[in-house]
Protein backbone atom coordinates (compact mmCIF):
# COMPACT_ATOMS: atom_id res chain seq x y z
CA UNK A 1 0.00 0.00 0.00
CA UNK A 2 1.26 2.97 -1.22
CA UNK A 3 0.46 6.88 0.49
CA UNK A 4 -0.45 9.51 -2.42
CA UNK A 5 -0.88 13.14 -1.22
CA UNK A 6 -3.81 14.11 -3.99
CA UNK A 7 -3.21 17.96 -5.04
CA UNK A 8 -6.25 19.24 -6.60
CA UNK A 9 -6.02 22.29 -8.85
CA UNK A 10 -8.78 24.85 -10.21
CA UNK A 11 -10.39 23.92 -13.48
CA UNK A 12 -13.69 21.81 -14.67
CA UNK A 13 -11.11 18.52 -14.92
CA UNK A 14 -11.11 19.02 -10.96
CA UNK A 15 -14.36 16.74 -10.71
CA UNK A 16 -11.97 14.08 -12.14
CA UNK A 17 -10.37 14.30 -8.72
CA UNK A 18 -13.18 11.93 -7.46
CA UNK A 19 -12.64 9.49 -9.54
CA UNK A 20 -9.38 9.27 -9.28
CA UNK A 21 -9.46 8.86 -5.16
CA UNK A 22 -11.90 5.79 -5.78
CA UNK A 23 -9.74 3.78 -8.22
CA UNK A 24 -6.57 4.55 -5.98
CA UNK A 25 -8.50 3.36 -2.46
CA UNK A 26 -10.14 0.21 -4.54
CA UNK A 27 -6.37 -0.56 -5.79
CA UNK A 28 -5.27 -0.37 -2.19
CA UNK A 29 -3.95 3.09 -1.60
CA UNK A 30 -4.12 5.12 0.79
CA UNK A 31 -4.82 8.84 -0.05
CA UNK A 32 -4.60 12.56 1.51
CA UNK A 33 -6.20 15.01 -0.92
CA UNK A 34 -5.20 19.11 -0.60
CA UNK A 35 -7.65 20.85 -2.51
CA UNK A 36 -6.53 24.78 -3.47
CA UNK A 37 -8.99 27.27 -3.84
CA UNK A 38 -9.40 27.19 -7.45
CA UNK A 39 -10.12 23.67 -7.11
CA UNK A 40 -12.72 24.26 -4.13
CA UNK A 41 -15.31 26.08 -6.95
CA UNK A 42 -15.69 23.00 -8.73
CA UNK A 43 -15.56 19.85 -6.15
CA UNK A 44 -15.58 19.75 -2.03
CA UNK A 45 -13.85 18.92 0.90
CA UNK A 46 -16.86 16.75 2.11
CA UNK A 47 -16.75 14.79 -1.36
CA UNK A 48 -12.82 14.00 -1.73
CA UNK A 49 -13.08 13.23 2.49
CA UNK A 50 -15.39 10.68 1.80
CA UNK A 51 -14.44 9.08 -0.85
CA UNK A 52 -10.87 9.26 0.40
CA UNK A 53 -11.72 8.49 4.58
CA UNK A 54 -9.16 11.36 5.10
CA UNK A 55 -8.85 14.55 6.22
CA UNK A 56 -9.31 17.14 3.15
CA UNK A 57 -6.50 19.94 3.69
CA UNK A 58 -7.04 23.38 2.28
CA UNK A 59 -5.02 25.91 3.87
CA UNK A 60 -1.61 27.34 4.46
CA UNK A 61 -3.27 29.17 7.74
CA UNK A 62 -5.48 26.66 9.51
CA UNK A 63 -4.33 26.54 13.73
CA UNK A 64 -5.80 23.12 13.75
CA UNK A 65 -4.22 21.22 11.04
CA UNK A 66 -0.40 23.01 11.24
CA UNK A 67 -0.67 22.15 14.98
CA UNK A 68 -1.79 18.42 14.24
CA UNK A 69 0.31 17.64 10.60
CA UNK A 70 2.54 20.53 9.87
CA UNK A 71 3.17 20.85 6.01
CA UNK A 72 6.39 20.48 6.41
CA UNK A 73 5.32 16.63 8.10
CA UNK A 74 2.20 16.49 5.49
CA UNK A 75 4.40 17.04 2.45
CA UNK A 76 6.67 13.84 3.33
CA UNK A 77 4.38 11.34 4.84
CA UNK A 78 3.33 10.26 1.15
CA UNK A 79 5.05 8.19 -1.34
CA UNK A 80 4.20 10.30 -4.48
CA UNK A 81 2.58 13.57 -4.69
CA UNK A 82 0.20 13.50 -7.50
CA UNK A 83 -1.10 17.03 -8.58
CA UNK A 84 -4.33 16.51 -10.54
CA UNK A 85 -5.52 18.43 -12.36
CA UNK A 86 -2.49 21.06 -12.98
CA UNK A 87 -3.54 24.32 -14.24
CA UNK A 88 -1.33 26.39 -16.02
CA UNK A 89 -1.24 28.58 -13.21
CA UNK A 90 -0.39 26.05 -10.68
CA UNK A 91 2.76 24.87 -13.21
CA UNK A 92 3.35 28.62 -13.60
CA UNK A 93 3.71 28.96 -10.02
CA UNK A 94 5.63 25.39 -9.63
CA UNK A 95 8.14 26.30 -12.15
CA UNK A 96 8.38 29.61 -10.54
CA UNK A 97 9.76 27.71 -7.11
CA UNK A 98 6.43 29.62 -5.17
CA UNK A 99 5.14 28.88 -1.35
CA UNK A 100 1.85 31.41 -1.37
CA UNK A 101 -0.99 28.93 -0.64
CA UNK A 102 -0.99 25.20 0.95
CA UNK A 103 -0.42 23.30 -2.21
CA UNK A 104 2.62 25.48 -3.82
CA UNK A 105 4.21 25.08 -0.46
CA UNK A 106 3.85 21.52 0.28
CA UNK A 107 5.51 20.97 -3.60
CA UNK A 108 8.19 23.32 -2.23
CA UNK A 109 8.94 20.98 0.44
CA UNK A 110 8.17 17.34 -0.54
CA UNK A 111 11.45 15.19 -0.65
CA UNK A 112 9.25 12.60 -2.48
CA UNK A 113 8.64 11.86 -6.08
CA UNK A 114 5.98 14.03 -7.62
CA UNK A 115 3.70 13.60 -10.87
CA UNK A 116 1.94 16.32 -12.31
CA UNK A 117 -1.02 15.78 -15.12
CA UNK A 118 -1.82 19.26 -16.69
CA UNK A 119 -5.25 20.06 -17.92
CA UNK A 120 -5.94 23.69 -19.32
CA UNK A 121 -7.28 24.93 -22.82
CA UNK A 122 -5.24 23.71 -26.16
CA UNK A 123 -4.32 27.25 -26.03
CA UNK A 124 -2.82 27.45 -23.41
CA UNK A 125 -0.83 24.11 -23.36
CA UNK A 126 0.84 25.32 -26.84
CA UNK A 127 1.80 28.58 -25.31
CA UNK A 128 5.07 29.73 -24.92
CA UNK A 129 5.08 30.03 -21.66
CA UNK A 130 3.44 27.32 -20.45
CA UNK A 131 5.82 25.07 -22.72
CA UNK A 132 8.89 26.58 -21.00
CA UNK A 133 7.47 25.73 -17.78
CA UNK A 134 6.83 22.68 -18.43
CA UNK A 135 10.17 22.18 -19.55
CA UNK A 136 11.33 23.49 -16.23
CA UNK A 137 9.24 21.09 -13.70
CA UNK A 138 11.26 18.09 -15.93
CA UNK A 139 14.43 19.68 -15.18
CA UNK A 140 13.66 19.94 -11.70
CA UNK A 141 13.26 16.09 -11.67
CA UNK A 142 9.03 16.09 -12.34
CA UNK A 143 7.22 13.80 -14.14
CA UNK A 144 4.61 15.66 -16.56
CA UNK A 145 2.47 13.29 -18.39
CA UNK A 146 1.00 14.30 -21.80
CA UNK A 147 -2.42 15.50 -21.35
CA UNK A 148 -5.00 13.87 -23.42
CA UNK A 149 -6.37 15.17 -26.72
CA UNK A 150 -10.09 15.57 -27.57
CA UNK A 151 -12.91 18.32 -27.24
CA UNK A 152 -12.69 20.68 -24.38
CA UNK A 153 -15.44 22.54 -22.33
CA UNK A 154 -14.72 25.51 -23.46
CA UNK A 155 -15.70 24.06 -27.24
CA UNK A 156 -12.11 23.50 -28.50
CA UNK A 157 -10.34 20.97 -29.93
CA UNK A 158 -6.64 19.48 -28.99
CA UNK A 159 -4.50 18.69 -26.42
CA UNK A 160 -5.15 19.69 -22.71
CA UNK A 161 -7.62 16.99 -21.54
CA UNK A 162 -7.19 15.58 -18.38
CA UNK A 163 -6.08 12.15 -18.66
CA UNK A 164 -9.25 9.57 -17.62
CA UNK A 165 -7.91 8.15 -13.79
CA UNK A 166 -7.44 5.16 -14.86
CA UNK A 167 -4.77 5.94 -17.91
CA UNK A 168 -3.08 8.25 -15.08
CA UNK A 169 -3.45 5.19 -12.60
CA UNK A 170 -1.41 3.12 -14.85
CA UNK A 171 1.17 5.52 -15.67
CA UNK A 172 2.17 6.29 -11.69
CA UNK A 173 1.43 2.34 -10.60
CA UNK A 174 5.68 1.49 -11.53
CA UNK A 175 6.18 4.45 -9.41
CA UNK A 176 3.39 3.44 -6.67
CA UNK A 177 5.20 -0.28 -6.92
CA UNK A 178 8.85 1.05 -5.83
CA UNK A 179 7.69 3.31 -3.29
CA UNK A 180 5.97 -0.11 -1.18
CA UNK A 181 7.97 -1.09 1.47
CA UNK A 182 8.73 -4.55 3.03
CA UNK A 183 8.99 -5.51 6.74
CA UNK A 184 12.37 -7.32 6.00
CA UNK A 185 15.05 -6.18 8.40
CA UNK A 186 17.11 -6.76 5.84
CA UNK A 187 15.94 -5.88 2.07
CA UNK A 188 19.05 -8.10 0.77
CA UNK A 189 17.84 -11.18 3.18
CA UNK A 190 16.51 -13.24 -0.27
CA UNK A 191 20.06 -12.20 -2.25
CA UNK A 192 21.43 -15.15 -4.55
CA UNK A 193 17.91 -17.15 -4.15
CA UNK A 194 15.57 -18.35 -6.62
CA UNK A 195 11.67 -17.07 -5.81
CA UNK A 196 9.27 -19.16 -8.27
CA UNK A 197 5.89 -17.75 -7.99
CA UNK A 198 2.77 -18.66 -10.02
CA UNK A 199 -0.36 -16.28 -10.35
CA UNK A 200 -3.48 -15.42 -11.18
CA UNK A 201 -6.25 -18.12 -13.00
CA UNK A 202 -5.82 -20.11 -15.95
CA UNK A 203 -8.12 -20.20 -18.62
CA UNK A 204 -9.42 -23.62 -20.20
CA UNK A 205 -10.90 -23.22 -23.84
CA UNK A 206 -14.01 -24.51 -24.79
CA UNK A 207 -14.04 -23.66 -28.63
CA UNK A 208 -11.96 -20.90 -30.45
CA UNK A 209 -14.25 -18.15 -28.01
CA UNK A 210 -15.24 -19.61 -24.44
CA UNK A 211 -13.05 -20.18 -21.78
CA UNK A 212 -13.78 -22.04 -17.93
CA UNK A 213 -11.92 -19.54 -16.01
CA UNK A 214 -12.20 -18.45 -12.18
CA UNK A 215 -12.26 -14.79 -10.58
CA UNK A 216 -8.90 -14.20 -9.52
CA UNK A 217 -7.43 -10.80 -10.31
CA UNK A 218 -3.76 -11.87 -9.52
CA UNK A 219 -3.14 -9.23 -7.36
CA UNK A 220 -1.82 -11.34 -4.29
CA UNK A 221 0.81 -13.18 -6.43
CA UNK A 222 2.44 -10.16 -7.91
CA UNK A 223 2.36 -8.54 -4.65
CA UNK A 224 4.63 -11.24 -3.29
CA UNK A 225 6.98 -11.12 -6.50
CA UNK A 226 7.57 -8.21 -5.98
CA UNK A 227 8.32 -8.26 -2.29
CA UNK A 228 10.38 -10.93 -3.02
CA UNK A 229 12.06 -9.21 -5.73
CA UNK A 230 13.13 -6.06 -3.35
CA UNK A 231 14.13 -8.65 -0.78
CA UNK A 232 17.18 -9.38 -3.43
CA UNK A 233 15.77 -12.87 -4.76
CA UNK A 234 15.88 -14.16 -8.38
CA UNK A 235 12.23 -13.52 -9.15
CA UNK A 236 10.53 -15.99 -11.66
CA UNK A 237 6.83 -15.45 -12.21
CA UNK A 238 4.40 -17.27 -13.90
CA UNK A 239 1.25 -15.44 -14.60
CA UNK A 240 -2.03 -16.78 -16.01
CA UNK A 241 -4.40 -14.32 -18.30
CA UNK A 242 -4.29 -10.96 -15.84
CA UNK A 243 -3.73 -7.09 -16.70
CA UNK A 244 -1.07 -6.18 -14.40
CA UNK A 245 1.99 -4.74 -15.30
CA UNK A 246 5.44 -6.65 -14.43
CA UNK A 247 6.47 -5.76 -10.55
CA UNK A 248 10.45 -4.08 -11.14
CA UNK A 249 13.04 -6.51 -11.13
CA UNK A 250 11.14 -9.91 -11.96
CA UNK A 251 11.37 -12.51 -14.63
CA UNK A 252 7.66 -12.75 -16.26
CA UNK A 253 6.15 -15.64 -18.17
CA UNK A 254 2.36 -15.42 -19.37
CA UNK A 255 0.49 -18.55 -19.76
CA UNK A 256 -3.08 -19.39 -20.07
CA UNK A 257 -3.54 -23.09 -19.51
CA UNK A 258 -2.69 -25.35 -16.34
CA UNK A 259 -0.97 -27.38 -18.59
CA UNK A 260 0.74 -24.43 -19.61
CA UNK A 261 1.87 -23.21 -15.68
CA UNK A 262 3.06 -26.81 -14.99
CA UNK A 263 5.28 -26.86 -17.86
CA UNK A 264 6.44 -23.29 -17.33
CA UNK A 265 7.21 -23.67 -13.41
CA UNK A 266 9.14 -27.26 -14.25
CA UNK A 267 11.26 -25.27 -16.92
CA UNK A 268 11.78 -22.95 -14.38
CA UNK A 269 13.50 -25.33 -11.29
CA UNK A 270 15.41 -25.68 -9.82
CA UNK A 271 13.90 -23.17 -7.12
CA UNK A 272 15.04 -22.52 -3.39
CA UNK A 273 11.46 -21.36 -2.41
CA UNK A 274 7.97 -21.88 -4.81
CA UNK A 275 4.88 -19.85 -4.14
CA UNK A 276 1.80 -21.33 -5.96
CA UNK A 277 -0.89 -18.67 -5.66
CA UNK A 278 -2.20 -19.49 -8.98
CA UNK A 279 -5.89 -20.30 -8.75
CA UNK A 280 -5.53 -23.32 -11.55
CA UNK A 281 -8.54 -25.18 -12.92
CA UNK A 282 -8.96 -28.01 -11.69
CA UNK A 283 -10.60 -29.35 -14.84
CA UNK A 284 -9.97 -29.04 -18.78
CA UNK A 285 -12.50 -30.35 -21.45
CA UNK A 286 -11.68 -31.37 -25.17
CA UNK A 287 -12.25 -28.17 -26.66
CA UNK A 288 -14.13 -27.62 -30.14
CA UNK A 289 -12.24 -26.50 -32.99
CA UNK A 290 -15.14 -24.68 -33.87
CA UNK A 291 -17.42 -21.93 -32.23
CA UNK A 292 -20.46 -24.05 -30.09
CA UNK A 293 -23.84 -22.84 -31.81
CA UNK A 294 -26.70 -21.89 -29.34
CA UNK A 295 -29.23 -23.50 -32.09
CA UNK A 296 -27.24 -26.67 -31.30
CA UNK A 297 -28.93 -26.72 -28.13
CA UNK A 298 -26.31 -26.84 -24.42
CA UNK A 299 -23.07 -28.62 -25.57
CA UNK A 300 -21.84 -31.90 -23.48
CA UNK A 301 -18.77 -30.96 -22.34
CA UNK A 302 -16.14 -33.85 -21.18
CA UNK A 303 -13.96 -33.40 -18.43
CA UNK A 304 -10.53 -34.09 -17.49
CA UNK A 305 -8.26 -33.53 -14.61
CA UNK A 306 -5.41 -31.03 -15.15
CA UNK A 307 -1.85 -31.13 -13.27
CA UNK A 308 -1.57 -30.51 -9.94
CA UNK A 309 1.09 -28.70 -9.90
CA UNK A 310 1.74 -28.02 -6.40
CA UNK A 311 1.58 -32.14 -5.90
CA UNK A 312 4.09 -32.44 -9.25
CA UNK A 313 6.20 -30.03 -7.15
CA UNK A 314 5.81 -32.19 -3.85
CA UNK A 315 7.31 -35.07 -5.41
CA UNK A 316 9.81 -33.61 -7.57
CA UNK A 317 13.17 -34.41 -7.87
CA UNK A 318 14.23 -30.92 -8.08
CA UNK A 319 11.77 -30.12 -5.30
CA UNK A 320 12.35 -26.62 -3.93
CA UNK A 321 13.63 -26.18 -0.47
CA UNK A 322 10.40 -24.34 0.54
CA UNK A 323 7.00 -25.37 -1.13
CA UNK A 324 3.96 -23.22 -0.34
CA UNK A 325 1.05 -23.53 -1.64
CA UNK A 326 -2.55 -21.32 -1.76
CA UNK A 327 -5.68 -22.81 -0.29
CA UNK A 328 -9.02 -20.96 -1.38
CA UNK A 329 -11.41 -21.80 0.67
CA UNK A 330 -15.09 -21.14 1.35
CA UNK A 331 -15.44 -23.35 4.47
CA UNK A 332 -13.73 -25.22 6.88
CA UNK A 333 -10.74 -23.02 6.07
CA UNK A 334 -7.96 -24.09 8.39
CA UNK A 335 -8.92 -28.30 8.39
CA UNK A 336 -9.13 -28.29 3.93
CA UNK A 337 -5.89 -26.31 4.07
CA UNK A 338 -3.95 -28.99 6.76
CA UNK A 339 -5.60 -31.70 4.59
CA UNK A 340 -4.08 -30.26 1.33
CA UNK A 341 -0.45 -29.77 3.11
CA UNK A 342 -0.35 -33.49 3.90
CA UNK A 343 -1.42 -34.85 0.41
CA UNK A 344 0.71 -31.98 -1.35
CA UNK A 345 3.48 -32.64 0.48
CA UNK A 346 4.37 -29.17 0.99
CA UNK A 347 5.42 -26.95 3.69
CA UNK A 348 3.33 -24.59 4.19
CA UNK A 349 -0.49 -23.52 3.02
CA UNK A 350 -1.56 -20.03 2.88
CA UNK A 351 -5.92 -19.99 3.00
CA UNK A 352 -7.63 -17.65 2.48
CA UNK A 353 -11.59 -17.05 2.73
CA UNK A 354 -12.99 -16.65 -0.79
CA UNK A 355 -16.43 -16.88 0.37
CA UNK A 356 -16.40 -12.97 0.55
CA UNK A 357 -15.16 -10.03 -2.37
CA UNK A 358 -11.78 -11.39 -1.80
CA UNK A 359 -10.90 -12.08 -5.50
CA UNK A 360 -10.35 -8.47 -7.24
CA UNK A 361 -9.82 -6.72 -3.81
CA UNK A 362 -7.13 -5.24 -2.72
CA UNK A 363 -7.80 -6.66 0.81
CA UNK A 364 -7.17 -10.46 1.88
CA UNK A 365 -7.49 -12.23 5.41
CA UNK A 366 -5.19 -15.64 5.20
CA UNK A 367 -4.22 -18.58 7.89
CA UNK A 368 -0.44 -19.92 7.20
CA UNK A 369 -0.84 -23.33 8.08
CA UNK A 370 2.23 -25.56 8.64
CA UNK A 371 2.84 -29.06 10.45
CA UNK A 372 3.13 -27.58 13.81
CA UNK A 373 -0.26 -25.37 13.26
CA UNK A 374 -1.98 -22.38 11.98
CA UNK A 375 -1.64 -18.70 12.53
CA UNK A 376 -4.30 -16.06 11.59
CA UNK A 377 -2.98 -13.33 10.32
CA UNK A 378 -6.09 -10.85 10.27
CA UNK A 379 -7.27 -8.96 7.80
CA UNK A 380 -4.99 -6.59 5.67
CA UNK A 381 -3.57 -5.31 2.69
CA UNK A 382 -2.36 -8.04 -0.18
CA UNK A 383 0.93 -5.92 0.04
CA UNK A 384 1.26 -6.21 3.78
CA UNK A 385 0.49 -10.24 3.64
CA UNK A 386 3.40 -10.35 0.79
CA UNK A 387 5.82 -8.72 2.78
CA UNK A 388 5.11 -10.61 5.79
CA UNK A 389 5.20 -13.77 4.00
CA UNK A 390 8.51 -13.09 2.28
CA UNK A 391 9.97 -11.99 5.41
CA UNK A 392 9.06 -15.65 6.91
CA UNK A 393 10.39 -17.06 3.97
CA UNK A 394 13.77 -14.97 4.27
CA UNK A 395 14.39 -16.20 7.79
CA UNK A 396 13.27 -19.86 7.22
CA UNK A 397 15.85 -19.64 4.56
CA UNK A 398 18.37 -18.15 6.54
């Protein structure tokens, strides 16, 4: 989970703002939104503190919030500083290295990474001035993204749209990804060992079209590559059909089939530690080599086991030092998951309660079950369960 401080500027893109605090919170972030005043005639505090369950900050001068979060404190307790939308006068003022109102002042003092995603007439965007300024923030180490181009309120045409949230989402989310931390003591405690992890579902074809396919986003198993990956381990992932971009620093293979992820995470052993998260399909069926025709009434579909890979695994020459496998579970979580670390042969079991919204969130609550028992581990972020998996893993390792 990453901490964005959300600065809103003045313009109709500012309703965007809203939007853009609900897709960051769904994806797991935590956000602080400073609105300036400009921004405060299009949107309010009460909206961006609700969506964002935070504290809206507005001024330079308010007694209450400089004696409870300073801006000095405010401008470094985030990760990234995201300044959406950017009016040319906010860049003016940027560029011009100005502290006159809460927002200019925090960007004056921020130590962290900031991101700025302009949105002003075409006009105005091609001007001179607004062009040098531009170039300015980039020499001072900004990111600017390239607004959008399309029609504008004002009834022109051109560049100077707001990006949509999600296309802004996407271009921060390497950024957001560095800026996570792990609770490793130390972040080189994986260095010179081999992290295979599988994730996300597989998809089992029908005909050319259909596929049987399950709900899971991946999100959990690229959260633990990449904790494993900034814990100074090889990283090998092996994803099933997911959009998620490729955590920094690990070794990505796509797939879509179990058959598929077995072979892939066999080519990929030996292994000092394997992390199945994958949720694999149990069952294929011998798919048409046509497309199925509703007139030809429900087709009778034939099934067949697919690999087990975390059993394959179990029993594997090459086996890895540490084999943990994923349980998803709707009932009798803890007793299915011991069951499946006997017959597996593995070492540990990570279940996890998919009777709720657990597949897509950003949220998970898992058991690690091992020979000697089972912990709970409460609910919490998918970012804070990778960390403190890969920091058991680290010291089981030694």
């Amino acid at each position: 989970m990453s901490r964005i401080l959300l600065i809103v500027g003045g313009g109709i893109a500012a309703y965007k703002a809203a939007e853009m605090i609900r897709l960051l919170r769904k994806e797991g972030h935590e956000v602080t939104p400073v609105l300036t005043e400009g921004g405060s005639h299009f949107v309010t505090p009460m909206s961006l503190a609700a969506l964002a369950e935070s504290p809206v900050y507005t001024s330079l001068w308010d007694l209450k919030d400089e004696a409870e979060m300073g801006h000095i404190q405010l401008s470094r307790a985030a990760d990234l500083v995201l300044v959406a939308p950017a009016t040319a006068d906010l860049i003016a003022r940027m560029a011009a290295g100005e502290a006159n109102d809460l927002a200019t002042t925090l960007l004056l003092a921020t130590d962290k990474p900031v991101v700025v995603a302009p949105a002003m007439n075409v006009r105005m965007w091609q001007h001179a001035a607004t062009r040098r300024n531009v170039e300015q923030l980039k020499a001072d180490g900004i990111t600017v993204l390239e607004p959008d181009e399309g029609p504008m309120a004002c009834g022109e045409f051109g560049p100077g749209r707001l990006p949509e949230p999600i296309d802004i989402y996407r271009r921060i989310q390497p950024m957001l990804d560095k800026a996570v931390s792990i609770d490793v003591a130390d972040a080189g405690l994986l260095a010179g060992k081999h992290v295979l992890v599988t994730a996300g579902p597989t998809h089992e074809p029908i005909d050319p079209v259909r596929v049987i396919a399950n709900r899971s986003s991946g999100k959990q198993g690229f959260a633990i590559a990449a904790a494993a990956a900034q814990a100074g381990a090889r990283v090998t992932l092996i994803a099933g059909p997911v959009a998620l971009p490729t955590p920094g620093g690990v070794c990505r293979i796509d797939v879509e089939t179990a058959r598929q992820m077995a072979d892939a995470v066999e080519a990929a052993l030996p292994a000092d530690a394997a992390i199945l998260v994958a949720a694999v399909a149990d069952w294929k069926v011998e798919a048409a080599t046509s497309k199925l025709k509703k007139s030809d009434g429900p087709p009778q579909l034939r099934f067949a086991p697919n690999p087990d890979i975390l059993a394959i695994l179990g029993a594997h020459p090459e086996r890895p030092t540490l084999l943990i496998g994923f349980a998803a579970e709707t009932d009798d979580l803890v007793a299915n998951a011991g069951s499946k670390l006997r017959s597996k042969q593995a070492d540990w079991i990570v279940a996890n309660d998919v009777s709720g919204d657990v597949m897509g969130s950003h949220r998970n609550h898992v058991h690690l079950v091992a020979a000697d028992g089972a912990e709970d581990w409460g609910p919490m972020d998918k970012t804070e369960v990778a960390a403190r998996l890969i920091d058991r893993i680290a010291r089981k390792l030694g």
